[in-house]
Protein backbone atom coordinates (compact mmCIF):
# COMPACT_ATOMS: atom_id res chain seq x y z
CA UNK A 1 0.00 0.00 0.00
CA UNK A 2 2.42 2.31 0.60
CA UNK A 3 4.26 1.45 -2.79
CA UNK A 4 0.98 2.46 -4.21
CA UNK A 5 1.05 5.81 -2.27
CA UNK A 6 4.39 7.00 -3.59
CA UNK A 7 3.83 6.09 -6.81
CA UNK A 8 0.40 8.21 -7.21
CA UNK A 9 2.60 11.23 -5.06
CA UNK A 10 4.98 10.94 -7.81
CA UNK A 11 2.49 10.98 -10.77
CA UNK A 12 0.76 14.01 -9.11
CA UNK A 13 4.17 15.94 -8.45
CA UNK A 14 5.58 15.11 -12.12
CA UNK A 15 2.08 16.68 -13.32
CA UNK A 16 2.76 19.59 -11.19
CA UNK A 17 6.27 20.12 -11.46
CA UNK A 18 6.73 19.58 -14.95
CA UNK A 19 8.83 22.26 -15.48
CA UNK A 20 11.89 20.91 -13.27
CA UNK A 21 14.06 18.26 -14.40
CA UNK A 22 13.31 14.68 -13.58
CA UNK A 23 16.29 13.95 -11.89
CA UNK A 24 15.40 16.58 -9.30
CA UNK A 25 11.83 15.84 -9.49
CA UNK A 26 12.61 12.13 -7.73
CA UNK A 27 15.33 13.26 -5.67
CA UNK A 28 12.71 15.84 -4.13
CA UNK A 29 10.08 13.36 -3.22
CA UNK A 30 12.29 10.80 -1.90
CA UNK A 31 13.56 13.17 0.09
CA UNK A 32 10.52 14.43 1.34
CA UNK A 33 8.71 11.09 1.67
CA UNK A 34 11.74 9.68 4.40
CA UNK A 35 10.90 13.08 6.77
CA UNK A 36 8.89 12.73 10.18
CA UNK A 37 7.40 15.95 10.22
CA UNK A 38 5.58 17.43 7.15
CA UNK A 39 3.80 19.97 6.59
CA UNK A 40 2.24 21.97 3.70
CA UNK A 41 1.34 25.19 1.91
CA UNK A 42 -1.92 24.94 0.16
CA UNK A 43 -2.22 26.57 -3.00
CA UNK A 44 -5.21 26.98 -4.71
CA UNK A 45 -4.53 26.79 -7.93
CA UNK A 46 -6.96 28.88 -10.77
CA UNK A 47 -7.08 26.49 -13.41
CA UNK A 48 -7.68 22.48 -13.48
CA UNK A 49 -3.91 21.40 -14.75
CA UNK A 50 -1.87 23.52 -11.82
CA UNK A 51 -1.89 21.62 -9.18
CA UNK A 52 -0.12 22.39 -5.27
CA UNK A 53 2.96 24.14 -5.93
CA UNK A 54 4.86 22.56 -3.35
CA UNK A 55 5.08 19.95 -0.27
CA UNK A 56 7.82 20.10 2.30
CA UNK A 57 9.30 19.74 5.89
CA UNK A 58 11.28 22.18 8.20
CA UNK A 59 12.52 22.05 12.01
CA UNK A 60 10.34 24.05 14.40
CA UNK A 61 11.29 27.64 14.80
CA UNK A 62 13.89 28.38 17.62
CA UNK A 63 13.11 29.27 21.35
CA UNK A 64 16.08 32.02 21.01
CA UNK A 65 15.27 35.42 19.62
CA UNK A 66 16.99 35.59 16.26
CA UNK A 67 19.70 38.39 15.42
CA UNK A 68 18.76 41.56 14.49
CA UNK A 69 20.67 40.73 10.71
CA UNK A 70 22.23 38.79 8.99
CA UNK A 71 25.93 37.58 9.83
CA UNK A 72 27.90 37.94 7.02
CA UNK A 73 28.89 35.16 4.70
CA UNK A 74 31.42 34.22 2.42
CA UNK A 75 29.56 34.07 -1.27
CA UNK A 76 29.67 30.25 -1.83
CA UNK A 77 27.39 29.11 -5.05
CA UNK A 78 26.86 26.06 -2.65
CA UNK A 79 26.98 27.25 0.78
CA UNK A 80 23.35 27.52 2.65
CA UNK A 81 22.36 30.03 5.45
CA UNK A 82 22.41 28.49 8.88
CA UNK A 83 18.77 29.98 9.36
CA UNK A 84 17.73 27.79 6.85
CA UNK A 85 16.91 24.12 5.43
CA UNK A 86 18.36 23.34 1.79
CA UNK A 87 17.47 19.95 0.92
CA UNK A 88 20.53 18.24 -0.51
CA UNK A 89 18.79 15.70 -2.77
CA UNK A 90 16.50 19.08 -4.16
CA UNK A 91 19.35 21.36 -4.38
CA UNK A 92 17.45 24.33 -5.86
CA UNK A 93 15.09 25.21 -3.21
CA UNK A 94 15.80 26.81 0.19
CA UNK A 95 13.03 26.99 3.22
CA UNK A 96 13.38 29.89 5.62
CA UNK A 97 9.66 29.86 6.42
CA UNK A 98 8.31 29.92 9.75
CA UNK A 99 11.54 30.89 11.88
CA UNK A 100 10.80 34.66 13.41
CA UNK A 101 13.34 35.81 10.73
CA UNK A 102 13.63 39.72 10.36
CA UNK A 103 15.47 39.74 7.75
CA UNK A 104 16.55 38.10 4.40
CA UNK A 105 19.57 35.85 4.86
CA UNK A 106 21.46 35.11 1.75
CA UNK A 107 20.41 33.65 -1.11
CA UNK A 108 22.81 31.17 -2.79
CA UNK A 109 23.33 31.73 -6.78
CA UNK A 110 22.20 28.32 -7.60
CA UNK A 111 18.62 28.61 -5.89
CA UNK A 112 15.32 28.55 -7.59
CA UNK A 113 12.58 28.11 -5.51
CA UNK A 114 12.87 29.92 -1.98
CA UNK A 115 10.52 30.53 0.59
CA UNK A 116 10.63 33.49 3.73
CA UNK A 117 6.80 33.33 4.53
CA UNK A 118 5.24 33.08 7.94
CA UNK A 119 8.40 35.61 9.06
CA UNK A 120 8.33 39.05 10.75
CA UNK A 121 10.36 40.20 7.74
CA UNK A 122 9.87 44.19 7.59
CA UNK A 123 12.00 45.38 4.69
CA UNK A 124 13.73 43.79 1.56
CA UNK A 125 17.28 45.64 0.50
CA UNK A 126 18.15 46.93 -2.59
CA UNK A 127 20.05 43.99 -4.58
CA UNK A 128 18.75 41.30 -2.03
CA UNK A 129 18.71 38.76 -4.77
CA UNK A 130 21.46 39.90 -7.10
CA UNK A 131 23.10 37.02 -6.77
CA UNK A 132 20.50 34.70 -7.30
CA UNK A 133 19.46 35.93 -10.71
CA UNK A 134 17.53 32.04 -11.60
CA UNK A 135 14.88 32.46 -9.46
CA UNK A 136 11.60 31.38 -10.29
CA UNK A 137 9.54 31.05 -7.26
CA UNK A 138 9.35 33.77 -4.43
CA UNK A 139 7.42 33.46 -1.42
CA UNK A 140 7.27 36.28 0.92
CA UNK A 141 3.57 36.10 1.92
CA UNK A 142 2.42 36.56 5.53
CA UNK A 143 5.58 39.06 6.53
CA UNK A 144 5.45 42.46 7.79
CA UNK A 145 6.89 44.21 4.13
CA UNK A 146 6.22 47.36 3.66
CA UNK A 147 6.59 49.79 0.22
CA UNK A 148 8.70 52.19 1.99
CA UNK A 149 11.26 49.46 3.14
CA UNK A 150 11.62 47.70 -0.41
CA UNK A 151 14.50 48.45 -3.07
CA UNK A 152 13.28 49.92 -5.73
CA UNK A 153 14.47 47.71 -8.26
CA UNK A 154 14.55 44.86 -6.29
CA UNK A 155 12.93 42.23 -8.63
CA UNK A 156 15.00 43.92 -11.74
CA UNK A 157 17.44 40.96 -12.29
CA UNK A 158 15.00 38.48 -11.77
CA UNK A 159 14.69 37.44 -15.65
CA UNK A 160 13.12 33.85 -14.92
CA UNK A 161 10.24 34.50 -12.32
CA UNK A 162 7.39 33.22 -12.67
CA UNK A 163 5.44 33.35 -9.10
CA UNK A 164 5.95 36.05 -6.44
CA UNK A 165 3.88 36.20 -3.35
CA UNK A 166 3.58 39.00 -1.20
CA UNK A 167 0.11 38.73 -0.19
CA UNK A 168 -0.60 39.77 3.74
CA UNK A 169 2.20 42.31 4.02
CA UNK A 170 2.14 45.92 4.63
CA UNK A 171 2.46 47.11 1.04
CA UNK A 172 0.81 50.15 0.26
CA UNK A 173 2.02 50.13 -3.97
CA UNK A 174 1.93 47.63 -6.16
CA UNK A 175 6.30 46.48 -6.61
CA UNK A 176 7.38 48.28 -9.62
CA UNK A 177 9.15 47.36 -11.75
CA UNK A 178 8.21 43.72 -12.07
CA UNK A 179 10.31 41.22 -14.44
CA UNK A 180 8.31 39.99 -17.73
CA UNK A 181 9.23 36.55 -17.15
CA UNK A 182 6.06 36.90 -14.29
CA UNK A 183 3.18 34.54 -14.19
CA UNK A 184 1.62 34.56 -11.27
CA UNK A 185 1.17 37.89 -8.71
CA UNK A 186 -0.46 37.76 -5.88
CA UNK A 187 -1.06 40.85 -3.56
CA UNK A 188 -3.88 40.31 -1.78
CA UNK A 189 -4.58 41.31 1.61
CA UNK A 190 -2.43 44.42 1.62
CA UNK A 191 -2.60 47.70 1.68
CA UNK A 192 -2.78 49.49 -1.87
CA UNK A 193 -4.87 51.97 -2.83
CA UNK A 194 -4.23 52.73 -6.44
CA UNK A 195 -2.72 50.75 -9.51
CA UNK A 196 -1.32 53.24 -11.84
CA UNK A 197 -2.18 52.46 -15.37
CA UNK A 198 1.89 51.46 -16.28
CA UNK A 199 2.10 49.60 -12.77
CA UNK A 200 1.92 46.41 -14.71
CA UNK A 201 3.51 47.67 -17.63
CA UNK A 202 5.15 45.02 -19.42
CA UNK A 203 3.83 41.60 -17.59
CA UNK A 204 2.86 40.19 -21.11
CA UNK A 205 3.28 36.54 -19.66
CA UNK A 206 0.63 37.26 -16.57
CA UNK A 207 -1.79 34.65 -16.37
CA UNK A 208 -3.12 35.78 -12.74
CA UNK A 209 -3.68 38.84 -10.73
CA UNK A 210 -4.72 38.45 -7.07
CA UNK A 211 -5.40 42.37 -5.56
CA UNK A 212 -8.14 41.07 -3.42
CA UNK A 213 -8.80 42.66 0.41
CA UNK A 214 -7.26 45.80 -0.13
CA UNK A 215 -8.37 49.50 -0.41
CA UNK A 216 -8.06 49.77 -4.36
CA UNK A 217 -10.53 52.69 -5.53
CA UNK A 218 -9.29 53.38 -8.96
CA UNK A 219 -7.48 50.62 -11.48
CA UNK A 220 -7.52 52.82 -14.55
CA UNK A 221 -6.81 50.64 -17.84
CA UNK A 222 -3.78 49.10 -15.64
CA UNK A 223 -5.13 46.04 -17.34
CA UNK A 224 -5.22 46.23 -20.77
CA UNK A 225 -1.53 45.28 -21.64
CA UNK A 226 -1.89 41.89 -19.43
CA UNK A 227 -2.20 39.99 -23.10
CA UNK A 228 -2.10 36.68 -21.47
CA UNK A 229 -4.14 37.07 -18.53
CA UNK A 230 -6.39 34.62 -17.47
CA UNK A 231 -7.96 35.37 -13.67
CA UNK A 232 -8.06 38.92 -11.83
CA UNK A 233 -9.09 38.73 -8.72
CA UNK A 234 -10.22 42.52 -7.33
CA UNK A 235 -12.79 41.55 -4.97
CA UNK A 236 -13.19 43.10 -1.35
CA UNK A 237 -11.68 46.49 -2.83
CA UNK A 238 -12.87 50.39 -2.83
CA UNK A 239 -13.77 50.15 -6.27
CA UNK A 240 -16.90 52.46 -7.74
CA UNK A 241 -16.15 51.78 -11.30
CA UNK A 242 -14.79 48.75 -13.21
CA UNK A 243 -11.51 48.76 -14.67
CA UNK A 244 -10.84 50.26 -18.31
CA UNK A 245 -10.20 47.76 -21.17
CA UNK A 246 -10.24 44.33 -19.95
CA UNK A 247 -8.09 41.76 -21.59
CA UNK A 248 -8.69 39.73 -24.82
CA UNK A 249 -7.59 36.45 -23.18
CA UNK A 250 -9.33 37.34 -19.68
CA UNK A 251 -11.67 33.87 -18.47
CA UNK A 252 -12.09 34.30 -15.09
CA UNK A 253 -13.36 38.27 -13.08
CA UNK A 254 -14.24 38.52 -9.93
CA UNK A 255 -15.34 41.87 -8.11
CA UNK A 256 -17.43 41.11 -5.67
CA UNK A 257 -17.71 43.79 -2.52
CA UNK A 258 -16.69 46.63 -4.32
CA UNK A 259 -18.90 49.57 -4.94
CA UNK A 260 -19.64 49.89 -8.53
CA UNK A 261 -22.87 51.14 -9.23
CA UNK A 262 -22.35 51.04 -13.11
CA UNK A 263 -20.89 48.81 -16.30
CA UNK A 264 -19.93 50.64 -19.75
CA UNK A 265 -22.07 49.53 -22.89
CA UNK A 266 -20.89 46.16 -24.43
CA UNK A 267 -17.83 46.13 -21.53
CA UNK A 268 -17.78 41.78 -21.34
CA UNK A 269 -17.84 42.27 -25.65
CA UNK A 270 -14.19 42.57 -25.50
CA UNK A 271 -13.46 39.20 -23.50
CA UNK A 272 -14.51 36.61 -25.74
CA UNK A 273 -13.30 33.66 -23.84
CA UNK A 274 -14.50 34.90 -20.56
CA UNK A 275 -16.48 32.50 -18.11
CA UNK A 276 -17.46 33.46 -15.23
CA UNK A 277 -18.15 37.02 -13.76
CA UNK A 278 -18.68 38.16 -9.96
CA UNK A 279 -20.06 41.43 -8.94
CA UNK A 280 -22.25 40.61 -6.16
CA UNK A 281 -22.44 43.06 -3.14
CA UNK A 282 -21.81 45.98 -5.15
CA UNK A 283 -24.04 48.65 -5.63
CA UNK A 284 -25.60 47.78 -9.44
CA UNK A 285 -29.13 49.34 -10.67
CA UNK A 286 -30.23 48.68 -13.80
CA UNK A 287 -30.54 52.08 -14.69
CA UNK A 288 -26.34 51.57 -14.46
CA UNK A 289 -27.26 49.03 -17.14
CA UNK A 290 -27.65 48.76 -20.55
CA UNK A 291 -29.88 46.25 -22.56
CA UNK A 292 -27.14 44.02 -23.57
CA UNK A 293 -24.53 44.50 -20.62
CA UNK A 294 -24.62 40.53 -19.86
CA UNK A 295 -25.76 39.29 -22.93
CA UNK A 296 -22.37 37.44 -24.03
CA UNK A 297 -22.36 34.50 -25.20
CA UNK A 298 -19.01 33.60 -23.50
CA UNK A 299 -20.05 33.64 -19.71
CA UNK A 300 -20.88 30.51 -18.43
CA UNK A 301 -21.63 31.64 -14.54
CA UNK A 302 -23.03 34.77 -13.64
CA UNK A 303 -22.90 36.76 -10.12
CA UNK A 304 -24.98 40.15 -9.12
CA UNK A 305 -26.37 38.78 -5.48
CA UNK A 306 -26.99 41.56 -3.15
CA UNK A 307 -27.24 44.18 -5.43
CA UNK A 308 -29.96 47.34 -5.85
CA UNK A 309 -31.12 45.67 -9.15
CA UNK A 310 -35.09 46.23 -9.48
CA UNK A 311 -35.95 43.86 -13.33
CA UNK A 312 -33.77 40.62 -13.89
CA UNK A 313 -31.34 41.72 -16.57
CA UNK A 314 -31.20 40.05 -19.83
CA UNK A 315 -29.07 37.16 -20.44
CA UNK A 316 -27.66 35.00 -23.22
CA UNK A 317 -29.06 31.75 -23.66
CA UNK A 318 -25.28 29.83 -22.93
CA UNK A 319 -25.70 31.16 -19.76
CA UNK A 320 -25.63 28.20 -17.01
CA UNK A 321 -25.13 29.80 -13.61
CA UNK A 322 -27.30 32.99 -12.66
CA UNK A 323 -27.89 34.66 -9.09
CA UNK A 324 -29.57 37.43 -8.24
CA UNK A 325 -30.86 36.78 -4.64
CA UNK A 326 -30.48 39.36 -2.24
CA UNK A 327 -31.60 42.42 -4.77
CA UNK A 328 -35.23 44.47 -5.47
CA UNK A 329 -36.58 42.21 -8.15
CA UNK A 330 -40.05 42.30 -8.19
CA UNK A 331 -41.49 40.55 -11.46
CA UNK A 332 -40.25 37.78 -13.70
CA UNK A 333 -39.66 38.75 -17.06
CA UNK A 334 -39.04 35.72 -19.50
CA UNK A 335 -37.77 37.89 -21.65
CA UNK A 336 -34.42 37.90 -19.88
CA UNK A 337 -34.00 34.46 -20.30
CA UNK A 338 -35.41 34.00 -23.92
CA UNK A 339 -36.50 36.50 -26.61
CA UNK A 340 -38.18 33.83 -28.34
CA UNK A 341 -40.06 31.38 -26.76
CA UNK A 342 -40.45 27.81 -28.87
CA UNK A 343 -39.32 23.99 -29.18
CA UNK A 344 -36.60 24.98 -30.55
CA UNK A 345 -35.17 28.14 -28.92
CA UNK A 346 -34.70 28.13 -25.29
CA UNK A 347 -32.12 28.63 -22.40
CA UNK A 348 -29.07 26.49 -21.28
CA UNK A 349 -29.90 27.74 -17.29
CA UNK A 350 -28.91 25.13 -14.81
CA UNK A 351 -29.11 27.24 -11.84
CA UNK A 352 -31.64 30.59 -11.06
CA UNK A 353 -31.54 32.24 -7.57
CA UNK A 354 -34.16 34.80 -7.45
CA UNK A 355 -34.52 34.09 -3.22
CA UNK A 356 -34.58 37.41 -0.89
CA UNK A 357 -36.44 39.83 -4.10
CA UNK A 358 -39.78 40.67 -3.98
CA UNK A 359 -40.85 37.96 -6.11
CA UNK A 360 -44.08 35.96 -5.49
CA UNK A 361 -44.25 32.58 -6.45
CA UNK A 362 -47.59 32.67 -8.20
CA UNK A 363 -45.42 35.48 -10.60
CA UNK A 364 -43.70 33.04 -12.72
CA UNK A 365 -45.48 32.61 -16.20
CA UNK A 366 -46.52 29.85 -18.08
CA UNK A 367 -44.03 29.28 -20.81
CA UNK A 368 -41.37 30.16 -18.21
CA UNK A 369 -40.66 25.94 -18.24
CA UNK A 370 -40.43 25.83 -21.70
CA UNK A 371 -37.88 28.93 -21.86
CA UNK A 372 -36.63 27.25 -18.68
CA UNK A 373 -36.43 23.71 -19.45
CA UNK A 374 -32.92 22.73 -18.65
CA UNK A 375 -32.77 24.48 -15.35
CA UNK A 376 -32.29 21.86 -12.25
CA UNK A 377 -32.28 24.74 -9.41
CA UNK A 378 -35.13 27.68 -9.26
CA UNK A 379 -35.31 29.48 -6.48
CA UNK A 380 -37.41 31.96 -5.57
């Protein structure tokens, strides 16, 4: 059985990890699989084929108050800081996480993948990882960073990252400027306010954004450049308008508690491959609205709960997912559903939430399960 184990570990890493050599690959499960005390950092990933981006081990943190910096170090291409853990059968990762650190130690040249979160790290020098120019992942989430303290080209050499997170710091700025070779950025739970329109300059290879839980009130068109970008994530934000020029390749947006009260003419038009859209507990009316606002035939899933909206707005029939609980609604229009009404035109809707409007049952009409035939879940 526990043959069995390993092997499906080692099928699901080698999906995950494809990018590393195979030789290192092995050597890091082996590795990992022989320690006592595991433990992990779960990752949500936003699409189906990513999946955890890592599994590891590390010594508890020390009773001892650390130093208040580093000691220096002879610059060894092998050498690894005594604060801590560098695997020797996965020789391109380092794990300083969870040990009270204050600082950065030193990063070795040869290191790829190194991770500082779960510190009390408060500042980041200029030229901290100059001499670790290969990087690809960077994990300095859940640290005490602030803009002020941060070098301001202190990603600049950085030409093969691909994942830096800095999500529950102190920043008050998205880190500027940020290498092309980027991915992934996440930067929720900060502190920002405003994302200049060239603060993403550049990131051509982004595939996701995460700017949730912060005090964002303006985004501009900082978007429009991000020509691969797949998720953005701008929920829980200060935002009374949405952002200018979404992208081409954009699937997933989510914008839930924000407070945008209106959505341009044919806005979604732009996105053709776009999915699924959340805007609940915002402040939408339909006079914010125009006819066709959601009528794309792209979106799949469709979220404005908790909103000020009075008519149900109209739809395209691909739609699957719709809620609107929690707004004024107070009559249902099949119209929004279906513009003709037939055996042979009707909706794809799986799922209607009308619960918490001022909807009576008896208000549904009679070709509404015609229009309506594919829907499992109607509430109202």
């Amino acid at each position: 059985m526990r043959w069995v184990t390993i092997l499906i570990l080692a099928g699901l890493c080698g999906a995950s990890l494809g990018q590393y050599n195979e030789e290192e690959d092995l050597a890091w499960l082996q590795y990992y699989m022989r320690q006592s005390r595991v433990s992990s950092y779960n990752y949500m990933p936003y699409y189906e084929d990513e999946n955890p981006p890592y599994v590891y081990s590390y010594p508890a943190a020390p009773d001892t108050e650390p130093e208040p910096g580093p000691e220096p170090q002879q610059a060894s291409s092998w050498q690894c800081p005594q604060e801590c853990d560098c695997p020797p059968n996965f020789s391109s990762a380092m794990y300083c996480d969870t040990r009270n650190l204050r600082y950065l130690p030193f990063v070795p040249s040869r290191m790829k993948y190194v991770y500082f979160q779960n510190n009390l790290i408060t500042a980041i020098q200029e030229g901290a990882f100059d001499n670790a120019t290969e990087l690809e992942w960077l994990a300095l989430h859940n640290n005490r960073i602030s803009s002020e303290k941060m070098g301001k080209r202190v990603f600049g050499k950085l030409k093969n990252l691909e994942r830096l997170y800095m999500n529950n710091n102190n920043l008050t700025r998205v880190p500027s400027p940020l290498p092309r070779s980027l991915r992934e950025l996440h930067l929720s739970y900060n502190q920002i306010s405003k994302v200049p329109s060239n603060a993403l300059e550049g990131l051509e290879n982004l595939t996701a954004l995460y700017l949730s839980h912060n005090f964002i009130f303006e985004m501009g068109a900082s978007l429009k450049g991000l020509k691969s970008l797949i998720l953005a994530d701008l929920s829980y934000n200060h935002l009374r308008k949405v952002p200018d020029g979404l992208p081409v390749s954009l699937e997933q947006l989510y914008l839930e508690y924000n407070y945008i009260n209106a959505i341009p003419d044919d806005y979604f038009q732009v996105s053709p491959r776009l999915l699924y859209v959340r805007m609940s507990h915002n402040s939408l009316t339909n006079q914010g609205l125009s006819t066709n606002t959601f009528n794309s035939s792209s979106i799949l899933e469709l979220d404005l709960s908790y909103n000020r909206l009075q008519k149900i707005p109209r739809v395209n029939t691909n739609l699957e997912n719709l809620y609107l609980q929690g707004n004024q609604i107070n009559e249902f229009s099949i119209s929004s559903f279906c513009s003709v009404v037939d055996v042979m035109n009707y909706s794809r809707l799986q799922v209607l939430r009308l619960d918490g409007n001022e909807i009576k049952r008896n208000a549904v009409p009679p070709d509404a399960p015609l229009c309506l035939r594919r829907a499992t879940v109607i509430e109202i």
